[in-house]
Protein backbone atom coordinates (compact mmCIF):
# COMPACT_ATOMS: atom_id res chain seq x y z
CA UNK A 1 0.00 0.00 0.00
CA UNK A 2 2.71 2.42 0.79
CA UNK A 3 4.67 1.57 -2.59
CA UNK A 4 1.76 2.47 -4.35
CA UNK A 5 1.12 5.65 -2.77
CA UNK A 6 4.76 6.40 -3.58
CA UNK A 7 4.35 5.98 -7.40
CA UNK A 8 1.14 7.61 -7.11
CA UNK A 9 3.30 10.93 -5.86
CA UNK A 10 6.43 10.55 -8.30
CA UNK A 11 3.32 10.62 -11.19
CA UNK A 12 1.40 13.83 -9.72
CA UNK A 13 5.10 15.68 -9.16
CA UNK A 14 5.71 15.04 -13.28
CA UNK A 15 2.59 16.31 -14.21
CA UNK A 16 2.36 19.39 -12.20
CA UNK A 17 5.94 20.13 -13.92
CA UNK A 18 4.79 19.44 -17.29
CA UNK A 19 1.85 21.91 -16.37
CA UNK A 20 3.79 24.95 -15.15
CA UNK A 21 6.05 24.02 -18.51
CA UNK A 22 3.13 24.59 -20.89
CA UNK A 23 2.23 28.01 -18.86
CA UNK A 24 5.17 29.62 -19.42
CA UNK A 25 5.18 28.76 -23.14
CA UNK A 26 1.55 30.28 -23.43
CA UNK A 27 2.97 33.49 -21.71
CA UNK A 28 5.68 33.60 -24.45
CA UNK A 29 3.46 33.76 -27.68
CA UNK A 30 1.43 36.40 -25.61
CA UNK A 31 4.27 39.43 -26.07
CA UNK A 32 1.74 42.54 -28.04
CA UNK A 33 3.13 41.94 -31.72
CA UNK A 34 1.40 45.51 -32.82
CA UNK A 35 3.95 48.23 -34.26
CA UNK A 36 1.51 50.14 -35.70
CA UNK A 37 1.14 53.99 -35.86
CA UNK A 38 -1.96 55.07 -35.23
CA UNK A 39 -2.43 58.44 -35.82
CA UNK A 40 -0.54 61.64 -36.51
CA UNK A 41 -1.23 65.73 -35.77
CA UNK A 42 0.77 68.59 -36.64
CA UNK A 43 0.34 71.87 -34.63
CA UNK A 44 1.99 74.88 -35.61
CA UNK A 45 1.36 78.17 -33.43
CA UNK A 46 -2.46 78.58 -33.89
CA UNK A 47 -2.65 75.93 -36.97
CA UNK A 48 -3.84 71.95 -36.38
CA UNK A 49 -4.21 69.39 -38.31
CA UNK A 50 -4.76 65.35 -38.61
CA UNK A 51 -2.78 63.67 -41.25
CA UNK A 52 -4.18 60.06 -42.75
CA UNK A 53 -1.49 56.75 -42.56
CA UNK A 54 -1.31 54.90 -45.14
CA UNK A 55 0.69 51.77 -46.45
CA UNK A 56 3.13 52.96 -43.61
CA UNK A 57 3.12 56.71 -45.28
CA UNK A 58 1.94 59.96 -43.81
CA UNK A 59 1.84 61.73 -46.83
CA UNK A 60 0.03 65.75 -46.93
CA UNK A 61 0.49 69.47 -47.42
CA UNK A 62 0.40 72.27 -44.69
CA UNK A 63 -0.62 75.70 -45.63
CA UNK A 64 2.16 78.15 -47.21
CA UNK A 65 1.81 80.78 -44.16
CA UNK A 66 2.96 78.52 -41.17
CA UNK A 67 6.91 77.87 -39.82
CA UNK A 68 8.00 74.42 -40.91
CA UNK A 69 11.30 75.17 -38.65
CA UNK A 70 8.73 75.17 -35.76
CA UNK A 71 6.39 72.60 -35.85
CA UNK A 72 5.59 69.82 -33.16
CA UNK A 73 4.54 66.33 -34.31
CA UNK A 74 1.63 64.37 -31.82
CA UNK A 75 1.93 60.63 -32.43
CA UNK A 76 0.25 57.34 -31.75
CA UNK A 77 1.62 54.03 -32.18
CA UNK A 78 0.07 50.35 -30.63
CA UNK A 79 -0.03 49.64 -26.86
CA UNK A 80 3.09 48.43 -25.45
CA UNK A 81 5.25 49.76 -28.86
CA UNK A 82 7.68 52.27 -28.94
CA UNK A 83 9.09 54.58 -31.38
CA UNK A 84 12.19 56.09 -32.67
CA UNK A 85 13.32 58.95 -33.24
CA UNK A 86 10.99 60.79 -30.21
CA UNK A 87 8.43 62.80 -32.46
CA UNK A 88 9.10 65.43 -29.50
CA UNK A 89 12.43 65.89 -30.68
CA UNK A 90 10.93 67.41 -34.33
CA UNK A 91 10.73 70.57 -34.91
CA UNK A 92 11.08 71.04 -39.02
CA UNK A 93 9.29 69.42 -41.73
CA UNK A 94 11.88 70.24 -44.31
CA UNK A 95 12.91 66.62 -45.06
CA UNK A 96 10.77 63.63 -45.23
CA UNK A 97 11.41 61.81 -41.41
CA UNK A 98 11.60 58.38 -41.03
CA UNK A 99 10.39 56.67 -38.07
CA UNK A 100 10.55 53.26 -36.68
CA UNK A 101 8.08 51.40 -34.99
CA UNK A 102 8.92 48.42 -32.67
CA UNK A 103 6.35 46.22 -31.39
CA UNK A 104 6.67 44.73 -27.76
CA UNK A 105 7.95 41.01 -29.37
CA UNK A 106 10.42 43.08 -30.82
CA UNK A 107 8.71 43.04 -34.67
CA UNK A 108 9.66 46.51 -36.78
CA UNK A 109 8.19 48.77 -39.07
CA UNK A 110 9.19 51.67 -41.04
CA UNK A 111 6.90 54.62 -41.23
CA UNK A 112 8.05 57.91 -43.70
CA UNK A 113 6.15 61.19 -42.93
CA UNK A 114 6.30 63.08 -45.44
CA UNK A 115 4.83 66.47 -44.79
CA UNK A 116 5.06 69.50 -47.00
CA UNK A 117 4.58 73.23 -46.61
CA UNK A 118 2.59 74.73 -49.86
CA UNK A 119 5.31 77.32 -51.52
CA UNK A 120 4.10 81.17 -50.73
CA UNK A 121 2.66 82.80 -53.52
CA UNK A 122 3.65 86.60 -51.99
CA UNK A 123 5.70 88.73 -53.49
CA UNK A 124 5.33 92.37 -52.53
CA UNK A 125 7.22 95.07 -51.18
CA UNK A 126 5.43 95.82 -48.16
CA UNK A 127 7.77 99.07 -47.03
CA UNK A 128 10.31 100.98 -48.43
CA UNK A 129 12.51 103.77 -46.79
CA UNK A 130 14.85 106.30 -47.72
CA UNK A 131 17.90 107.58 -46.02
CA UNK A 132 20.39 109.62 -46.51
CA UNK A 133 22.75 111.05 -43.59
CA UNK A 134 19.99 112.73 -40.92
CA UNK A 135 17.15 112.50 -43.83
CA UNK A 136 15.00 109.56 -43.28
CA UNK A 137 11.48 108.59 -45.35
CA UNK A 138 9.05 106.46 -45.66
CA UNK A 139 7.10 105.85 -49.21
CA UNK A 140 4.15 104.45 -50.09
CA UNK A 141 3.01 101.48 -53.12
CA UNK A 142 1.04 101.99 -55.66
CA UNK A 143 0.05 99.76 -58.35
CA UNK A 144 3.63 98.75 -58.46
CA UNK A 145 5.21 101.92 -58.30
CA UNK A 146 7.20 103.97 -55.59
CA UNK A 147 7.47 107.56 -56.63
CA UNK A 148 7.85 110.25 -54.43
CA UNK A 149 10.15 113.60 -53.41
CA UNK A 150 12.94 114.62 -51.09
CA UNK A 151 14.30 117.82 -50.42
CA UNK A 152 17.40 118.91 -52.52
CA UNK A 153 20.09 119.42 -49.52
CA UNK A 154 20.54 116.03 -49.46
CA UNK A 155 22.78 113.72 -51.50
CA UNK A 156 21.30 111.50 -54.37
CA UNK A 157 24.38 109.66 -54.83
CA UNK A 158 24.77 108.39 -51.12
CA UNK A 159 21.36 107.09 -50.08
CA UNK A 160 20.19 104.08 -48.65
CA UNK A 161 17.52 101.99 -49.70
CA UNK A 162 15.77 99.45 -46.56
CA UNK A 163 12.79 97.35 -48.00
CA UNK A 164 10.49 94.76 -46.60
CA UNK A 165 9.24 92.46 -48.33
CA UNK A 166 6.48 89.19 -48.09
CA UNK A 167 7.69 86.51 -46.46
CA UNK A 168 9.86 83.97 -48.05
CA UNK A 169 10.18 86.28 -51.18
CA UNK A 170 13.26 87.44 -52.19
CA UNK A 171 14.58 90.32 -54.40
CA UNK A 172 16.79 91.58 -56.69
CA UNK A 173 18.76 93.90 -56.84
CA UNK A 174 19.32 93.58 -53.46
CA UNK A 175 18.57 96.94 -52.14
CA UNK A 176 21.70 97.08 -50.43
CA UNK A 177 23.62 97.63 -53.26
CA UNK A 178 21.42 100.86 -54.62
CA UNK A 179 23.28 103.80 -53.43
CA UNK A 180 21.83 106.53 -56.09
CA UNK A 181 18.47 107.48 -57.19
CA UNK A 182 19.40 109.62 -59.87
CA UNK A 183 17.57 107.01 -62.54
CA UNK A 184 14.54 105.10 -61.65
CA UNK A 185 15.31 101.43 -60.17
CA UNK A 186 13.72 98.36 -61.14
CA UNK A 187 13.23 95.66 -58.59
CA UNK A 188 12.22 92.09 -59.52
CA UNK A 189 10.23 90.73 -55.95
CA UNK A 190 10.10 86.65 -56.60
CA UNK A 191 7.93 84.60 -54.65
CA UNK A 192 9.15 81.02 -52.98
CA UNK A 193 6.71 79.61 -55.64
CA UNK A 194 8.00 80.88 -58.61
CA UNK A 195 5.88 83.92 -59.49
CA UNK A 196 7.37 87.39 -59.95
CA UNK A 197 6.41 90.98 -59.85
CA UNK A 198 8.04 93.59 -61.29
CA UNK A 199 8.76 97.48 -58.85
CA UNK A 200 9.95 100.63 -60.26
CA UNK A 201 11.33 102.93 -57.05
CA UNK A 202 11.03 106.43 -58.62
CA UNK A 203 12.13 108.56 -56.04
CA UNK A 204 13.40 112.15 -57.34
CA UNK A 205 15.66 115.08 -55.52
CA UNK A 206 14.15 118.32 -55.81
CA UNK A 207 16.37 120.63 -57.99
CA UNK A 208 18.33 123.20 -55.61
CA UNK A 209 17.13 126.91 -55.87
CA UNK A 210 20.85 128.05 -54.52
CA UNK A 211 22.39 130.35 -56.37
CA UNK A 212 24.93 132.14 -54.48
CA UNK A 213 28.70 132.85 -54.53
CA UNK A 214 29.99 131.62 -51.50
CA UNK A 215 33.70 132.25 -51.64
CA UNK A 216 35.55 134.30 -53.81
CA UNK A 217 39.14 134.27 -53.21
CA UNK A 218 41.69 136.82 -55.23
CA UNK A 219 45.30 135.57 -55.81
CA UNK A 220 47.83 138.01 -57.44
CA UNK A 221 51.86 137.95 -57.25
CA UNK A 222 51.64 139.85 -54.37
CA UNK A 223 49.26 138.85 -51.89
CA UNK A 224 45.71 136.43 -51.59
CA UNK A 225 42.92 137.42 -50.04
CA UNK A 226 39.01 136.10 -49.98
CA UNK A 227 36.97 138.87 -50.66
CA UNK A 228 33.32 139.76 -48.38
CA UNK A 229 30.44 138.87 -50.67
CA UNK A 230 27.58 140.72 -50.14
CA UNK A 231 24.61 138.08 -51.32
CA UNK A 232 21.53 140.53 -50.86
CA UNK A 233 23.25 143.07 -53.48
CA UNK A 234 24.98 140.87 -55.67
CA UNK A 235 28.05 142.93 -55.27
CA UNK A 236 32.01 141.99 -54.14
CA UNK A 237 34.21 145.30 -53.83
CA UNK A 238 37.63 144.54 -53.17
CA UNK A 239 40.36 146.93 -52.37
CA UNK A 240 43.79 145.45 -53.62
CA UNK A 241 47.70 146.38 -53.15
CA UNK A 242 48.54 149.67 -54.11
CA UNK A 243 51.02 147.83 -57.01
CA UNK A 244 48.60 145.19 -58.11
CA UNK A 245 48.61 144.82 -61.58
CA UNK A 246 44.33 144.23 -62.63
CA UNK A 247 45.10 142.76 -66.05
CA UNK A 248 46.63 139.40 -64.13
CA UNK A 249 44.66 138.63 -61.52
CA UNK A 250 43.38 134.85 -60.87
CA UNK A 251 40.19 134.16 -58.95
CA UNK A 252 38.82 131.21 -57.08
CA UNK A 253 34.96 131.09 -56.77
CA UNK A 254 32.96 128.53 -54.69
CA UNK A 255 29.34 128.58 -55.59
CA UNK A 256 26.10 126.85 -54.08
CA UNK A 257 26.37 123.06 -54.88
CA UNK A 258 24.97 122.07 -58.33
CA UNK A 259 24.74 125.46 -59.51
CA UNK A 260 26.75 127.12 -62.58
CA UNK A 261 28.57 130.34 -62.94
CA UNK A 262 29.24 132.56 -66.22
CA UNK A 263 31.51 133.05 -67.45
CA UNK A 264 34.20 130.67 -65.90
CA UNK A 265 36.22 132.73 -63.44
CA UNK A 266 39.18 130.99 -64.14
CA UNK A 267 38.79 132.65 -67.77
CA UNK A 268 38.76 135.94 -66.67
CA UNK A 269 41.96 137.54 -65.53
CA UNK A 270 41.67 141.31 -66.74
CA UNK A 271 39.51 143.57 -63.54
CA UNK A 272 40.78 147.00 -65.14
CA UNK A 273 36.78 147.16 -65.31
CA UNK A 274 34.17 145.24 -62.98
CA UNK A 275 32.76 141.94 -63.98
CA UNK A 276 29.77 140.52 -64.22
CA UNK A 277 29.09 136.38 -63.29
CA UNK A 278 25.93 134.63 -63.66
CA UNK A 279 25.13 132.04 -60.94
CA UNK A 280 22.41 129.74 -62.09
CA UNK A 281 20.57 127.18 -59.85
CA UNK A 282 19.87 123.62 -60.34
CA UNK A 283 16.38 124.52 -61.12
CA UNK A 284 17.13 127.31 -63.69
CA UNK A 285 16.91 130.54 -61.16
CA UNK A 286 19.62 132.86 -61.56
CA UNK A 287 21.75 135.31 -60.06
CA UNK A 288 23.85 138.12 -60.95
CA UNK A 289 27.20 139.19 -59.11
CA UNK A 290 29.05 142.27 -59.84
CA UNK A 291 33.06 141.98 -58.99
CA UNK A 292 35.12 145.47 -58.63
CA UNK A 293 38.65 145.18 -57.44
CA UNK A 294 40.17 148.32 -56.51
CA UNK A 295 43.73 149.87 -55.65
CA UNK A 296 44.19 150.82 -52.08
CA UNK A 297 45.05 154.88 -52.81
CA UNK A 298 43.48 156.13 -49.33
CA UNK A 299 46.90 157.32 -46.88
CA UNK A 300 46.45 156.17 -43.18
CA UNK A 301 48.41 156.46 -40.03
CA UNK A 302 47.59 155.52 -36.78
CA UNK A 303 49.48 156.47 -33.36
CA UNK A 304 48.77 154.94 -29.75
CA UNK A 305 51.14 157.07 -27.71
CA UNK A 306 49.55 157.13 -24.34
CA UNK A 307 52.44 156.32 -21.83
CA UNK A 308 51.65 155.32 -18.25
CA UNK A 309 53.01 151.82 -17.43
CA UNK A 310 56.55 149.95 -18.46
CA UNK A 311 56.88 146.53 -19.22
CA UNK A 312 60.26 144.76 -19.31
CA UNK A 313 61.95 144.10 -22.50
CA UNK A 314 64.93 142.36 -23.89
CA UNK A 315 67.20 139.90 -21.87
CA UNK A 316 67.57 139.88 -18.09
CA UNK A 317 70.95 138.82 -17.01
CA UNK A 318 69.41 138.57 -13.21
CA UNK A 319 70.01 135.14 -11.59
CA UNK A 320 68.26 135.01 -8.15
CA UNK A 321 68.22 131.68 -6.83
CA UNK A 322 65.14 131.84 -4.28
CA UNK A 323 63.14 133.45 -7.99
CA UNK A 324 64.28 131.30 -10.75
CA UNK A 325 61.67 132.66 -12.57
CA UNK A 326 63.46 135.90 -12.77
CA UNK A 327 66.66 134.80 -15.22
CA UNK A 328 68.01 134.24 -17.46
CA UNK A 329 65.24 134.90 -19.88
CA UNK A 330 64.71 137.21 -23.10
CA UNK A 331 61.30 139.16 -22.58
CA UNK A 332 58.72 140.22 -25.79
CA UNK A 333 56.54 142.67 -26.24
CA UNK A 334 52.68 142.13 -28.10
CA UNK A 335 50.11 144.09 -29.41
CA UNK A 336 47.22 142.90 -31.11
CA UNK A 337 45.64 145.12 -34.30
CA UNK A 338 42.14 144.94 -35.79
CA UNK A 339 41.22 147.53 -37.92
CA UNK A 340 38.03 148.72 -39.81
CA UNK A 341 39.23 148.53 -43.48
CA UNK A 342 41.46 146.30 -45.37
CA UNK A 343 45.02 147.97 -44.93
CA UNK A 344 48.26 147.52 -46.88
CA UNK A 345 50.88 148.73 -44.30
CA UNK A 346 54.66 149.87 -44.98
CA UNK A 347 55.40 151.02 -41.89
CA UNK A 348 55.30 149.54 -38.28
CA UNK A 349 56.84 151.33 -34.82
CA UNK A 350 57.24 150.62 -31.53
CA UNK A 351 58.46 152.51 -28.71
CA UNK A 352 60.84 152.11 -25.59
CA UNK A 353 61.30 154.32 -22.71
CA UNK A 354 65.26 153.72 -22.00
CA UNK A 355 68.09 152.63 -23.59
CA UNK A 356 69.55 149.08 -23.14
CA UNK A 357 71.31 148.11 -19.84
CA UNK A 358 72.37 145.42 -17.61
CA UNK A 359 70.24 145.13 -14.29
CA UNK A 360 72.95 143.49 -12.81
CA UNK A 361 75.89 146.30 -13.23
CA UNK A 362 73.56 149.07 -14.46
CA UNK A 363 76.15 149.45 -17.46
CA UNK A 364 74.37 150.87 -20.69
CA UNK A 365 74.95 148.68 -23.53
CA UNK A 366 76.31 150.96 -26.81
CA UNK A 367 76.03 148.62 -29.29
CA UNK A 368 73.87 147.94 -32.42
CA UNK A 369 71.35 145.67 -32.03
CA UNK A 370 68.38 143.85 -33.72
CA UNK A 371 64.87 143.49 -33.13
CA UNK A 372 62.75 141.15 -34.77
CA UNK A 373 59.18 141.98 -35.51
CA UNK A 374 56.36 138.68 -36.09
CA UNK A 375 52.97 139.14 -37.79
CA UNK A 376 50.56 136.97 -36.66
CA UNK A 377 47.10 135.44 -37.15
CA UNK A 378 44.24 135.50 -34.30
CA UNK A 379 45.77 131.64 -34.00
CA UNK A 380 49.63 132.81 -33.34
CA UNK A 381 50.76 131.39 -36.56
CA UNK A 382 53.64 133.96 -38.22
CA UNK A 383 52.35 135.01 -41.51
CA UNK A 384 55.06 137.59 -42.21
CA UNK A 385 58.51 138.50 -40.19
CA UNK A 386 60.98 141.36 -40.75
CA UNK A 387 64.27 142.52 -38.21
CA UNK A 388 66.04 145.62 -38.18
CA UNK A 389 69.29 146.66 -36.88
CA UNK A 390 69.43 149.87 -34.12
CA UNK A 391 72.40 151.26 -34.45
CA UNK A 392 73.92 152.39 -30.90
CA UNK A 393 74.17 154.12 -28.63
CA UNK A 394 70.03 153.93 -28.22
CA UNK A 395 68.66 156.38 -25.73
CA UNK A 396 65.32 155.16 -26.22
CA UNK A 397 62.28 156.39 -28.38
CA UNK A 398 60.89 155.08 -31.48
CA UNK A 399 61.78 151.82 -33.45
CA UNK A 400 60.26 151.48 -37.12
CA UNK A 401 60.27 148.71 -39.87
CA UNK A 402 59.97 149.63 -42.90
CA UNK A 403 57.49 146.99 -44.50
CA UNK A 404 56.65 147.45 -47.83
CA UNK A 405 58.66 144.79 -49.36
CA UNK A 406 56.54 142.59 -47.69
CA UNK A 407 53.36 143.26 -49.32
CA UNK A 408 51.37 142.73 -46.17
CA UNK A 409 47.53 142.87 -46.63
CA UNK A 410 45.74 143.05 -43.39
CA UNK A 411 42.11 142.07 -44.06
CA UNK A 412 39.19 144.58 -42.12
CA UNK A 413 37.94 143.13 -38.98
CA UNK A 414 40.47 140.65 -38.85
CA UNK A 415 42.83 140.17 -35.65
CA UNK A 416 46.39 139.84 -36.55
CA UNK A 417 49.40 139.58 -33.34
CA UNK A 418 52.03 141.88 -33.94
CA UNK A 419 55.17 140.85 -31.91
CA UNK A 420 58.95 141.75 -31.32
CA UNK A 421 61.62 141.12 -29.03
CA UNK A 422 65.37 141.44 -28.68
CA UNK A 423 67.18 139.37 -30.95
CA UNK A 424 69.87 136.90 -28.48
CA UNK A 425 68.27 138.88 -25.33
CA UNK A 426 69.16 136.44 -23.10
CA UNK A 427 72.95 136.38 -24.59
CA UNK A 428 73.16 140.02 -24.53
CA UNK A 429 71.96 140.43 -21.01
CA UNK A 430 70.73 143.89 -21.53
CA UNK A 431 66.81 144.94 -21.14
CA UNK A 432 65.08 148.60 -21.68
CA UNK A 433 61.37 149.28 -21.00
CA UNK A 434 58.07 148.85 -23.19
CA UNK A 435 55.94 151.95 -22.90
CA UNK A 436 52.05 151.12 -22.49
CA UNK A 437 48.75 152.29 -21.57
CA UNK A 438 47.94 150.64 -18.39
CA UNK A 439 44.34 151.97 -18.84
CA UNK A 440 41.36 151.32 -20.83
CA UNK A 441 41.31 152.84 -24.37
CA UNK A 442 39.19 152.53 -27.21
CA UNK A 443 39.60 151.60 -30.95
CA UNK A 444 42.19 150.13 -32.86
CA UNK A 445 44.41 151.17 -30.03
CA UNK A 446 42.75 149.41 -27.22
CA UNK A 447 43.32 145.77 -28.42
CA UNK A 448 44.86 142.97 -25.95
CA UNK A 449 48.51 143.75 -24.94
CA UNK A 450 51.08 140.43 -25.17
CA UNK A 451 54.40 138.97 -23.37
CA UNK A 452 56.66 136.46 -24.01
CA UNK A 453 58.95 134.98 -22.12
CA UNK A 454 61.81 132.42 -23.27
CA UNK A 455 64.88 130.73 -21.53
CA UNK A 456 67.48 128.81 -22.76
CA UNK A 457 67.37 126.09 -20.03
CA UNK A 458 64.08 125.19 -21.03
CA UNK A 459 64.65 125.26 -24.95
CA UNK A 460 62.16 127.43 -25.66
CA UNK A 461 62.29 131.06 -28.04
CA UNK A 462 60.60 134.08 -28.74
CA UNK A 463 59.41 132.40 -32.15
CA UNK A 464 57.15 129.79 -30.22
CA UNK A 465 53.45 130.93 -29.60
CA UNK A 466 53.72 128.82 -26.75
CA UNK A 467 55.67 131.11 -24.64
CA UNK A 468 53.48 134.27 -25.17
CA UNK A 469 50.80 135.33 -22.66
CA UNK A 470 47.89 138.20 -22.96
CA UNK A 471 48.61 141.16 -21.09
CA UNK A 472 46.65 143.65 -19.74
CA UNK A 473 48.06 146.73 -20.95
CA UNK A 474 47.76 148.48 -24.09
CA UNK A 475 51.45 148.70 -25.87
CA UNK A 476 52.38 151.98 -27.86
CA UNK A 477 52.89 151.68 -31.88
CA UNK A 478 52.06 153.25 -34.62
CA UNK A 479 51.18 152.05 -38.30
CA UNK A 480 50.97 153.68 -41.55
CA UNK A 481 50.06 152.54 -45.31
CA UNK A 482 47.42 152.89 -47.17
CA UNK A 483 43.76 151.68 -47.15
């Protein structure tokens, strides 16, 4: 009985294992075999839409006005698949994408989506402005067409063009490259489909109504000068160098941008008798200018002899340690002139109080000398310089250059910087005394006063506008010539 009982066991034991075999086999073939995809959406900003599969395709167009490089693809595939690549990763429907579906048993399948965004039919320009340095504008489209006006002051040949256009168009030329609009431009705007339509930009400058001379500049043998143009009277009077000669003279006129003048000045070298020009505008208004040069025959003198204040002048041989800005040094004397009428001067004076002597033994220096006289602009810059040699002994008084070689012309209104000092002061050692004004005064004689020191030490001269300083006195000289 017990044998049996143990057979009876050995026989249950197999076929509970033969039972739990055939369960897991069942559980095997159960694995989801799907790999399908089941559905697929496109969203683009405010745009949706549901795309058909087919035959393992997604075939279908979008519409022309949404961004293909921003897209998002929603898509469902059989329960317990996956798919590759993540449609979260796509953003662009440029290219066809392949995906791959893979069931849970494993099993593949290809899918191509193959989505396309219709080709935009626009082609318009939608803006177009004009600038030119500060000048900015915007146009409007017409039928086509861009016409329109700026002022003349600015520049036709250095514009720039900046136009919009629809959306996946392009253009050519590019408007980049336009730079003039002295002929009308044609643009060609294409759209991404194909079709073109033709622009013409017809922007014009208004023709300048200037009409003036601006500059007129005389230059002789002698002497240059730029003339005053008076614009409401068409008339330029010029007084000229006593010795000009009026049958060679050679002009230099500016007139108003894009204007014309007649005849050509650079023809006309004979002012014996005044000339007539013509200016003529862009836009056909003209202007007549009547040029009369002539010789300065009016005498003139001038004298500023008030003497109430001394300045030191010439070199001072002092050497005092505890003032080392006493000496060595070589001291100037300034004065500046401005007068009302253009003046051709031959003679220029300045006076001293004392003779030349050393501070230091209070010996007068006998000698000849030389003084060196420097005309210069408002700026400092030495237009013209003369010397002259004192002979000694010098007790003082008046010292006078005799300028009419140099052909000065002093224009009217003008500021020019008359200066002199003691040529090799500081050598010499010897100083005398620049008379002055030390009050106010009026007219040609109560322009700014100047110094200038210089010291060898410190490499610096007389010559240098550096070294010069206003003053506030009012120096004595006198000036004659003829106006």
């Amino acid at each position: 009985m017990t044998k049996k009982l143990i057979v009876l066991g050995r026989a249950c034991m197999l076929f509970i294992l033969m039972i739990n075999a055939s369960c897991n086999k069942d559980d095997e073939l159960a694995l989801n075999n799907s790999n399908f995809i089941t559905s697929v959406k496109l969203t683009s900003g405010g745009f949706t839409k549901d795309f058909e599969v087919k035959d393992n395709q997604v075939n279908g167009v979008v519409p022309s006005t949404i961004d293909d490089f921003d897209i998002a693809l929603t898509i469902t595939i059989s329960d317990k698949a996956t798919i590759t690549p993540d449609p979260k990763t796509i953003t662009s429907i440029k290219n066809p994408i392949n995906f791959t579906v893979t069931a849970e048993n494993g099993e593949k399948r290809n899918y191509v989506v193959d989505i396309k965004r219709e080709l935009s039919s626009e082609n318009i320009i939608e803006s177009i402005k004009l600038t030119s340095a500060d000048f900015t504008k915007d146009f409007e489209i017409k039928d086509n067409e861009v016409n329109g006006v700026v002022p003349y002051t600015i520049d036709d040949l250095d514009i720039t063009l900046v136009i919009t256009i629809s959306d996946k168009a392009t253009i050519t030329p590019d408007p980049s490259t336009i730079t003039s609009i002295k002929e009308p431009v044609n643009f060609m705007v294409t759209a991404e489909n194909g079709e073109k339509k033709n622009y013409v930009v017809d922007i014009k400058r208004e023709l300048s109504p200037e009409n003036t001379i601006v500059s007129f500049q005389i230059k002789t043998a002698l002497f240059e000068a730029n003339t005053d143009i008076d614009n409401e009277t068409g008339t330029i009077n010029q007084t000229v160098l006593p010795n000009t000669v009026l049958t060679s003279i050679e002009t230099i006129a500016v007139i108003s941008d894009r204007a014309t003048i007649s005849p050509d000045p650079k023809t006309i070298s004979d002012y014996t008798n005044p000339v007539l020009y013509t200016v003529t505008a862009e836009n056909g208004e003209s202007k007549e200018y009547r040029v009369a040069l002539q010789l300065m025959n009016e005498d003139f003198s001038v004298q500023c002899d008030i003497r109430n204040a001394t300045k030191w002048f010439g070199g001072d041989d002092r050497v005092i340690p505890d003032y080392p800005e006493i000496g060595p040094r070589n001291v100037g004397t300034g004065q500046t002139i401005n007068l009302k009428k253009d003046t051709y001067p031959t003679k220029f004076g300045f006076f001293l109080r004392d003779p030349f002597r050393s501070d230091l033994t209070n010996i007068i220096y006998s000698g000849d000398f030389e003084i060196k006289l420097n005309i210069r602009n408002a700026d400092g810059r030495i237009e013209k310089s003369i010397s002259t040699i004192v002979s000694g002994p010098f007790n003082g008084g008046w010292i006078d250059f005799d300028l009419s070689s140099l052909n000065i012309f002093l224009k009217k209104g003008k500021a020019y910087n008359f200066t002199w000092y003691l040529v090799d002061g500081e050598r010499l050692g010897v100083s005398s005394g620049s008379s002055g004004n030390a009050n106010s005064d009026s007219g040609v004689c109560g322009a700014i006063g100047w110094a200038g020191e210089s010291r060898e030490k410190d490499n610096t001269s007389l010559e240098d506008w550096g070294v010069w300083f206003d003053h506030p006195w009012h120096f004595n000289f006198r000036l004659e010539g003829k106006q």
